[in-house]
PDB file of N, CA and C in Angstrom:
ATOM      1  N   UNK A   1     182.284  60.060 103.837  1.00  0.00           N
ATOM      2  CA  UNK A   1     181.633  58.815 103.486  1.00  0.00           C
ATOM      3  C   UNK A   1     181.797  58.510 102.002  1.00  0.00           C
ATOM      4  N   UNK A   2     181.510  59.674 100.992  1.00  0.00           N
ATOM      5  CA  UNK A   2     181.942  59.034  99.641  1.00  0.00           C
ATOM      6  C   UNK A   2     183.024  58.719  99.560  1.00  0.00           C
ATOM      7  N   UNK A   3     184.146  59.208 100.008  1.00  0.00           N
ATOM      8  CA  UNK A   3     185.569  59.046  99.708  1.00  0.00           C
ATOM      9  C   UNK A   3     185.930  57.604 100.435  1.00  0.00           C
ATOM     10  N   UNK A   4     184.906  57.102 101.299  1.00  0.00           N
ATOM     11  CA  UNK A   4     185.195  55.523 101.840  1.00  0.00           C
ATOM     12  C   UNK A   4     184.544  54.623 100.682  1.00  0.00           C
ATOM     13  N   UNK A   5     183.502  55.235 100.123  1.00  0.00           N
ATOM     14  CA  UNK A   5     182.646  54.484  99.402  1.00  0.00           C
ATOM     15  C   UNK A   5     183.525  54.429  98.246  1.00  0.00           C
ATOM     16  N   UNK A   6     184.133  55.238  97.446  1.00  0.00           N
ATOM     17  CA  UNK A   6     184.648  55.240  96.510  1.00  0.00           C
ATOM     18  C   UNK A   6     186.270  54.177  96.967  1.00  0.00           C
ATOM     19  N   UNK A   7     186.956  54.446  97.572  1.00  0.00           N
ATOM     20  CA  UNK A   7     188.154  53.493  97.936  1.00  0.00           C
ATOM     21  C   UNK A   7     187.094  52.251  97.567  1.00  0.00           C
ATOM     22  N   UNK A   8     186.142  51.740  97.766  1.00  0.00           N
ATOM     23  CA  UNK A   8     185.639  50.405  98.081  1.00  0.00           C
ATOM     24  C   UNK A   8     185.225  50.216  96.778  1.00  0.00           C
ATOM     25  N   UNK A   9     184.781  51.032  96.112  1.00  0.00           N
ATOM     26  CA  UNK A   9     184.211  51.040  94.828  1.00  0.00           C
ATOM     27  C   UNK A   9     184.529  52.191  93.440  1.00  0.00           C
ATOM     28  N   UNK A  10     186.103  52.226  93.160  1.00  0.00           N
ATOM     29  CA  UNK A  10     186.666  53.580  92.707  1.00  0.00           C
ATOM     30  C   UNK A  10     185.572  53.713  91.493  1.00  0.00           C
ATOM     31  N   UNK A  11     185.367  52.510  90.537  1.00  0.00           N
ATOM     32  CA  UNK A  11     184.609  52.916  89.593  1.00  0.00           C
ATOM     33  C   UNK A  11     183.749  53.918  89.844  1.00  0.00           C
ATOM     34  N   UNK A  12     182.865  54.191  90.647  1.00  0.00           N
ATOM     35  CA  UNK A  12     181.309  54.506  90.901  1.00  0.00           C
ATOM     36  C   UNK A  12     182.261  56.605  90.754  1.00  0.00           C
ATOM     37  N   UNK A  13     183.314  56.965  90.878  1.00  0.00           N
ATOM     38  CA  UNK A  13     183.816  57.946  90.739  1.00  0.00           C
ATOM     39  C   UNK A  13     183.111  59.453  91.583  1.00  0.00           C
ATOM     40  N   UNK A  14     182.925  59.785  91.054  1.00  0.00           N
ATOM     41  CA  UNK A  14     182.022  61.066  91.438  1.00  0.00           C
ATOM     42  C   UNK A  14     180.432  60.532  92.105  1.00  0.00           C
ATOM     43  N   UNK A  15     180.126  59.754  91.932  1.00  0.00           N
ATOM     44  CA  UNK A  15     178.831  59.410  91.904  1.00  0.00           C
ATOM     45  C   UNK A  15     178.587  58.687  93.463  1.00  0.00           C
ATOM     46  N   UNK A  16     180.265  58.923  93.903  1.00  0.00           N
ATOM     47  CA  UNK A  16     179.593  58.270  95.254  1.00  0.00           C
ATOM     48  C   UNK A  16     179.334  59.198  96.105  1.00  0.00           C
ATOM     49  N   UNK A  17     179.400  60.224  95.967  1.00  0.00           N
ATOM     50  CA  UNK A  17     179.065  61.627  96.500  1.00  0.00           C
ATOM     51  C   UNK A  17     177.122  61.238  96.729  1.00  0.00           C
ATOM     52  N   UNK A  18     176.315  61.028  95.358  1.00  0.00           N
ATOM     53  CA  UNK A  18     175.016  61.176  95.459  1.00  0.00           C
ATOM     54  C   UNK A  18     174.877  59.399  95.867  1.00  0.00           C
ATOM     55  N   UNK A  19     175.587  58.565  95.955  1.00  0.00           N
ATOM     56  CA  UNK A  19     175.178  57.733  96.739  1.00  0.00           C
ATOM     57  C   UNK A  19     174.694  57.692  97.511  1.00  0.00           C
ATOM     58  N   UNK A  20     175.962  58.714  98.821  1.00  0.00           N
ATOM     59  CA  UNK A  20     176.133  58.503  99.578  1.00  0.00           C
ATOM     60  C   UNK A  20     175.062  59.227 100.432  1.00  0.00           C
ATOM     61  N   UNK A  21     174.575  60.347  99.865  1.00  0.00           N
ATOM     62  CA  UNK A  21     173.513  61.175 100.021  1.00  0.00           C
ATOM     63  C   UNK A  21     171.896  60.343 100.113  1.00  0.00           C
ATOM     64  N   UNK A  22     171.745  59.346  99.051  1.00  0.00           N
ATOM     65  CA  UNK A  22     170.709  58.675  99.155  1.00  0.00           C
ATOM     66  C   UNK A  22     170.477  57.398 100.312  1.00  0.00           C
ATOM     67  N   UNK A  23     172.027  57.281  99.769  1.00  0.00           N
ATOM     68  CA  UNK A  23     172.326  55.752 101.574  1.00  0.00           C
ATOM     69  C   UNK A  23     171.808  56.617 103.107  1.00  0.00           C
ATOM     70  N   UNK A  24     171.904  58.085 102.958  1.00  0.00           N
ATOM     71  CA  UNK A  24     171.776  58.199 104.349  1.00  0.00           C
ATOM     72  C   UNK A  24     170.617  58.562 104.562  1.00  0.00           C
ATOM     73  N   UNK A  25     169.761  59.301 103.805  1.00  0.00           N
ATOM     74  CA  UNK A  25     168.011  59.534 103.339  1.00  0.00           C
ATOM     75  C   UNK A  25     167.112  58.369 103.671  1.00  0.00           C
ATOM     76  N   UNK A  26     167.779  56.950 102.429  1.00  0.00           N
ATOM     77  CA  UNK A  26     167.052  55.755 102.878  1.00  0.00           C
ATOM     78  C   UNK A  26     167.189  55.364 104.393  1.00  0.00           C
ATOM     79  N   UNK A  27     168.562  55.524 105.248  1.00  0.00           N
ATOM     80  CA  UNK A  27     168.796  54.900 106.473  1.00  0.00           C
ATOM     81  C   UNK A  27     168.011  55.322 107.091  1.00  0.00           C
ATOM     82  N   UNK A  28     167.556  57.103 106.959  1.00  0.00           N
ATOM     83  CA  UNK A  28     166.746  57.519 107.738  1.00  0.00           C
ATOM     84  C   UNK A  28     165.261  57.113 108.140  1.00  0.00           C
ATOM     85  N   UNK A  29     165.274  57.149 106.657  1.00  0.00           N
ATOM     86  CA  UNK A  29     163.460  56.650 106.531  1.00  0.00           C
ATOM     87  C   UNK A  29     163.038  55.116 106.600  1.00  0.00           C
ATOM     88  N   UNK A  30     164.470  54.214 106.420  1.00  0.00           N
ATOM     89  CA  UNK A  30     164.055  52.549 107.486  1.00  0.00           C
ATOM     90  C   UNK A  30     164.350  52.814 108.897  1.00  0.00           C
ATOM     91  N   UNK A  31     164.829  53.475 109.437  1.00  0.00           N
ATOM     92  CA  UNK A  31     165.105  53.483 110.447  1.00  0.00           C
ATOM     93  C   UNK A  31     163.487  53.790 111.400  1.00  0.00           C
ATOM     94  N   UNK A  32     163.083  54.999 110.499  1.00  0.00           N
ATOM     95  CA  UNK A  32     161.420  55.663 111.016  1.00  0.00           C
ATOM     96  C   UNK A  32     160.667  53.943 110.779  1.00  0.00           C
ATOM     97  N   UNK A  33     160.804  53.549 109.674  1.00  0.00           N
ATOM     98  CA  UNK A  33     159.969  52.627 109.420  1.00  0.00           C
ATOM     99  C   UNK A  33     160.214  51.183 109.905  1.00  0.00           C
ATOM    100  N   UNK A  34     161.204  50.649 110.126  1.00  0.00           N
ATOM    101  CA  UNK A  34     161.182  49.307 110.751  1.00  0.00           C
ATOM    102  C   UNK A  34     161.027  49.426 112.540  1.00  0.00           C
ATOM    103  N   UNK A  35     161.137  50.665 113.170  1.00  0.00           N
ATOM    104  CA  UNK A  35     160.774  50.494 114.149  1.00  0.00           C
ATOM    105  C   UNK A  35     159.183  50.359 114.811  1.00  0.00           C
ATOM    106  N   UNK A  36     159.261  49.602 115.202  1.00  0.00           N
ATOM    107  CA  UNK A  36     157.412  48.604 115.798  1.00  0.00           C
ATOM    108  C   UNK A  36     156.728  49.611 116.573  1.00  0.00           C
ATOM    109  N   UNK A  37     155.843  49.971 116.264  1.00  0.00           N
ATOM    110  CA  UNK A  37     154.818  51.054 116.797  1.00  0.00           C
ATOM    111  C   UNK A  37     154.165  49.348 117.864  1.00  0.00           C
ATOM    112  N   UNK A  38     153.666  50.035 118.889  1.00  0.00           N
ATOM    113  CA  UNK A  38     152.374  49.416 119.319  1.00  0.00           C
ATOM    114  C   UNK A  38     151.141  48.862 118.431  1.00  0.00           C
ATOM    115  N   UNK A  39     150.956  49.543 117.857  1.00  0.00           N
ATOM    116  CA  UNK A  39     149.883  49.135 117.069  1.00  0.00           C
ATOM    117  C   UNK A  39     150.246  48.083 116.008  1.00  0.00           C
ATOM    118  N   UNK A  40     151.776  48.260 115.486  1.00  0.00           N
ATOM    119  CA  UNK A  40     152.205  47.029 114.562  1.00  0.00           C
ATOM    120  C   UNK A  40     152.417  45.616 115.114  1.00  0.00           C
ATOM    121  N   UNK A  41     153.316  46.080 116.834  1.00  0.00           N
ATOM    122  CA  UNK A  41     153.401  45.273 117.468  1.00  0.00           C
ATOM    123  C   UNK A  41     151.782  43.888 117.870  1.00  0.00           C
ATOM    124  N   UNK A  42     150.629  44.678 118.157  1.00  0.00           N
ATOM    125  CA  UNK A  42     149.181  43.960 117.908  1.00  0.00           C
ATOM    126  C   UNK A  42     148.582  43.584 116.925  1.00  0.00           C
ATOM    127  N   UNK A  43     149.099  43.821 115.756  1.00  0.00           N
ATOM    128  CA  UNK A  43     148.813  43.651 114.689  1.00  0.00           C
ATOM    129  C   UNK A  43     149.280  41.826 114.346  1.00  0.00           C
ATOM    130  N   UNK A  44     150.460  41.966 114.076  1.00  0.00           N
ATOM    131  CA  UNK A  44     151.946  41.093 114.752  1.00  0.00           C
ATOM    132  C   UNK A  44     150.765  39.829 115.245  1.00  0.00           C
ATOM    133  N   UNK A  45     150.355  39.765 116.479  1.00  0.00           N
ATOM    134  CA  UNK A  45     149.942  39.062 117.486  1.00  0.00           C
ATOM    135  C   UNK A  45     148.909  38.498 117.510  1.00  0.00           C
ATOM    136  N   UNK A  46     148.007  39.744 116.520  1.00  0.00           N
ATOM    137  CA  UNK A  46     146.353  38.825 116.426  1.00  0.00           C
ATOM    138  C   UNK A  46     147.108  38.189 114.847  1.00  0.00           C
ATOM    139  N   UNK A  47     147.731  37.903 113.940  1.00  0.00           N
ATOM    140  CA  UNK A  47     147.455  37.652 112.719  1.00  0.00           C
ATOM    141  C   UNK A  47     149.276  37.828 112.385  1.00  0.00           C
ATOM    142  N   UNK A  48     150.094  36.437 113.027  1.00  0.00           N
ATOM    143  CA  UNK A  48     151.256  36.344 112.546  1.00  0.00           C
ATOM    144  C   UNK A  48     151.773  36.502 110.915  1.00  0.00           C
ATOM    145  N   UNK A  49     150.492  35.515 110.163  1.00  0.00           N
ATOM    146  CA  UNK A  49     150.923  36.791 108.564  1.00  0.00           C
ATOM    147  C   UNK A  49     151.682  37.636 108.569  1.00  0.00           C
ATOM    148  N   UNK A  50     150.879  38.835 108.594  1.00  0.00           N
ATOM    149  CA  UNK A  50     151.153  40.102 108.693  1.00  0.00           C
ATOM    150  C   UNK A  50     152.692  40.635 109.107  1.00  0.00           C
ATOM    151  N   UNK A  51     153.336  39.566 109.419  1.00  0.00           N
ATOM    152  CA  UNK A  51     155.021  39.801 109.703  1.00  0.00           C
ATOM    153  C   UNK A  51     155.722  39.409 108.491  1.00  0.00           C
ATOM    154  N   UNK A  52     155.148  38.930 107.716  1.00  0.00           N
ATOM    155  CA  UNK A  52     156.201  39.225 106.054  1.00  0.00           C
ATOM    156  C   UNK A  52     155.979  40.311 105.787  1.00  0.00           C
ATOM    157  N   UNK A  53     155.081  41.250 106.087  1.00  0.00           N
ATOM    158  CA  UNK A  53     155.471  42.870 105.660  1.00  0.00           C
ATOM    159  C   UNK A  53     156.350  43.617 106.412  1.00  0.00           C
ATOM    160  N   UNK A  54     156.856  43.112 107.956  1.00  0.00           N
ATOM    161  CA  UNK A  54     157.758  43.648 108.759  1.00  0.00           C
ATOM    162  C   UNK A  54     159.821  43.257 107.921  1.00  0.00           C
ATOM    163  N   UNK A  55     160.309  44.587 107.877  1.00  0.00           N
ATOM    164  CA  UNK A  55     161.436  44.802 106.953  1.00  0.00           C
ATOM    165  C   UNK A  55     162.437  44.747 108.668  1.00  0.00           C
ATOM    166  N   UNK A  56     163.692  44.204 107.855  1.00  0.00           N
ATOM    167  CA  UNK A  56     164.492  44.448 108.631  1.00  0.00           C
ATOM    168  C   UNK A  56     165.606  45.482 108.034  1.00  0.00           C
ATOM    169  N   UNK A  57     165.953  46.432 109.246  1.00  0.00           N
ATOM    170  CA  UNK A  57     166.547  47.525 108.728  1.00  0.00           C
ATOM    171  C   UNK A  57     167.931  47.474 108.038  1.00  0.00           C
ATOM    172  N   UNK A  58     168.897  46.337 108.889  1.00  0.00           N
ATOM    173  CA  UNK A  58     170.426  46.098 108.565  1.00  0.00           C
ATOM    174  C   UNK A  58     170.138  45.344 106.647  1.00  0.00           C
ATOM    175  N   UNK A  59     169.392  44.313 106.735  1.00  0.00           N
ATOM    176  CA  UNK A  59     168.982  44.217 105.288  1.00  0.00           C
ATOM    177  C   UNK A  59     168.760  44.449 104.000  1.00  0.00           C
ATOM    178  N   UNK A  60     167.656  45.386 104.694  1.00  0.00           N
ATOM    179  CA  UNK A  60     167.353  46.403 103.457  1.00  0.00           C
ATOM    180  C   UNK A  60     167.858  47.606 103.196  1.00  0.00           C
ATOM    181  N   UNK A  61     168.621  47.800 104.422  1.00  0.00           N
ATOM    182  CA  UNK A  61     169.336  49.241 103.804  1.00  0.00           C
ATOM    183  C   UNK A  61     170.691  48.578 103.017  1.00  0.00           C
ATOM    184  N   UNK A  62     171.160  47.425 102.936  1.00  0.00           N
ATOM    185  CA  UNK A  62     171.907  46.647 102.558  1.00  0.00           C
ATOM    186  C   UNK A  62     171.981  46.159 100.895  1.00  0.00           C
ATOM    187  N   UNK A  63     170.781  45.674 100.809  1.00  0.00           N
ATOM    188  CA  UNK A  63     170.097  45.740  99.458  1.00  0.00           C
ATOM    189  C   UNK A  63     169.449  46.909  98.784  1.00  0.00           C
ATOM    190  N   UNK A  64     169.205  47.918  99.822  1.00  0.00           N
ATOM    191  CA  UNK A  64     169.327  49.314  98.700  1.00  0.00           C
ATOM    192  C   UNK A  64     170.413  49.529  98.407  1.00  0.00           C
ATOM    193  N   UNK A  65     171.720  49.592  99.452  1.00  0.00           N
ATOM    194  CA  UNK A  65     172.618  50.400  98.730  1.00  0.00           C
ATOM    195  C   UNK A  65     173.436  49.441  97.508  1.00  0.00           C
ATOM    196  N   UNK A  66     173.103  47.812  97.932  1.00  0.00           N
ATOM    197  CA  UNK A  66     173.527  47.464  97.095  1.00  0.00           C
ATOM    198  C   UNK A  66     172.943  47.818  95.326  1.00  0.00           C
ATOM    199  N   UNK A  67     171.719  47.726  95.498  1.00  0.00           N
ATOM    200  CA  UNK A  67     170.754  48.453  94.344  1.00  0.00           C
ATOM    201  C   UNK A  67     170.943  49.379  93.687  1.00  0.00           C
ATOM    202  N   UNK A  68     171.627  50.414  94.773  1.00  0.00           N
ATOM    203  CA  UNK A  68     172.054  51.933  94.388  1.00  0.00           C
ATOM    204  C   UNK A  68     173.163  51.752  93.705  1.00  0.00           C
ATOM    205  N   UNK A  69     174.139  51.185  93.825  1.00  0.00           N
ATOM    206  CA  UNK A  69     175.705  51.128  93.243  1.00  0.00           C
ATOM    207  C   UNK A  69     175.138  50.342  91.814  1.00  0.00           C
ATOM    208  N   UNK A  70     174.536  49.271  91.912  1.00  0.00           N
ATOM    209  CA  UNK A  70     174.426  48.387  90.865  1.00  0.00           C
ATOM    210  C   UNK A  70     173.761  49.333  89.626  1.00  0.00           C
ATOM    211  N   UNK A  71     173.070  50.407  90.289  1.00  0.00           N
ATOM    212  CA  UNK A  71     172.218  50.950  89.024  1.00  0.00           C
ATOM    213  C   UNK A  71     173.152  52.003  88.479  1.00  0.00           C
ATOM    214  N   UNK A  72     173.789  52.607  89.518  1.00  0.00           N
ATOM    215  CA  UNK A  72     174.666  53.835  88.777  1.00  0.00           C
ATOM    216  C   UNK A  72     176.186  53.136  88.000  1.00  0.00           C
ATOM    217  N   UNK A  73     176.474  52.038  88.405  1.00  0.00           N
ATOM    218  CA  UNK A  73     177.470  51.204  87.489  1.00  0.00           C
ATOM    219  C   UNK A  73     176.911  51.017  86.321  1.00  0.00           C
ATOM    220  N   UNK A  74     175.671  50.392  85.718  1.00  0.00           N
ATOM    221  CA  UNK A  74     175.038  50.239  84.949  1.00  0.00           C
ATOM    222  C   UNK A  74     175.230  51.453  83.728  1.00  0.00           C
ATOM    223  N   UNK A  75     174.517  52.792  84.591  1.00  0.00           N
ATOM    224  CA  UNK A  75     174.035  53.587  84.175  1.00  0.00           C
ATOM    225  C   UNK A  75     175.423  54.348  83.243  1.00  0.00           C
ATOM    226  N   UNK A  76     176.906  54.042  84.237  1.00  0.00           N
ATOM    227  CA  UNK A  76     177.702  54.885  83.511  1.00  0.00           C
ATOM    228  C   UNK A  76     178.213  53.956  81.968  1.00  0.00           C
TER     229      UNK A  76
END
């Protein structure tokens, strides 16, 4: 996976190694988290609000990793 990440992004060099490590950590933990418990799902239903706090996973893991590259470009 770094060595795809890096073809796509040679700058990021070595660093797509711990990217790539954090891209799959975060995937994990939206993955736990955007999926709808029952209880979010009723939540949801009495009080439509409450669905601007519901994340979508393809998104935000999208805008992390974009986040992630942007900061370690920065950083070097």
């Amino acid at each position: 996976m770094a060595g795809l990440l890096r073809q796509q992004v040679p700058e990021l060099g070595d660093s797509a190694r711990s990217i790539t490590m954090m891209t799959m950590i975060l995937a994990g933990t939206l993955s736990a988290h955007c999926r709808d418990s029952a209880t979010a799902l009723a939540a949801y239903e009495a009080d439509p609000t409450v669905l601007e706090l519901r994340l979508d996973l393809r998104t935000t893991l999208e805008n992390g990793l974009a986040a992630l590259i942007r900061g370690t470009l920065a950083r070097s």
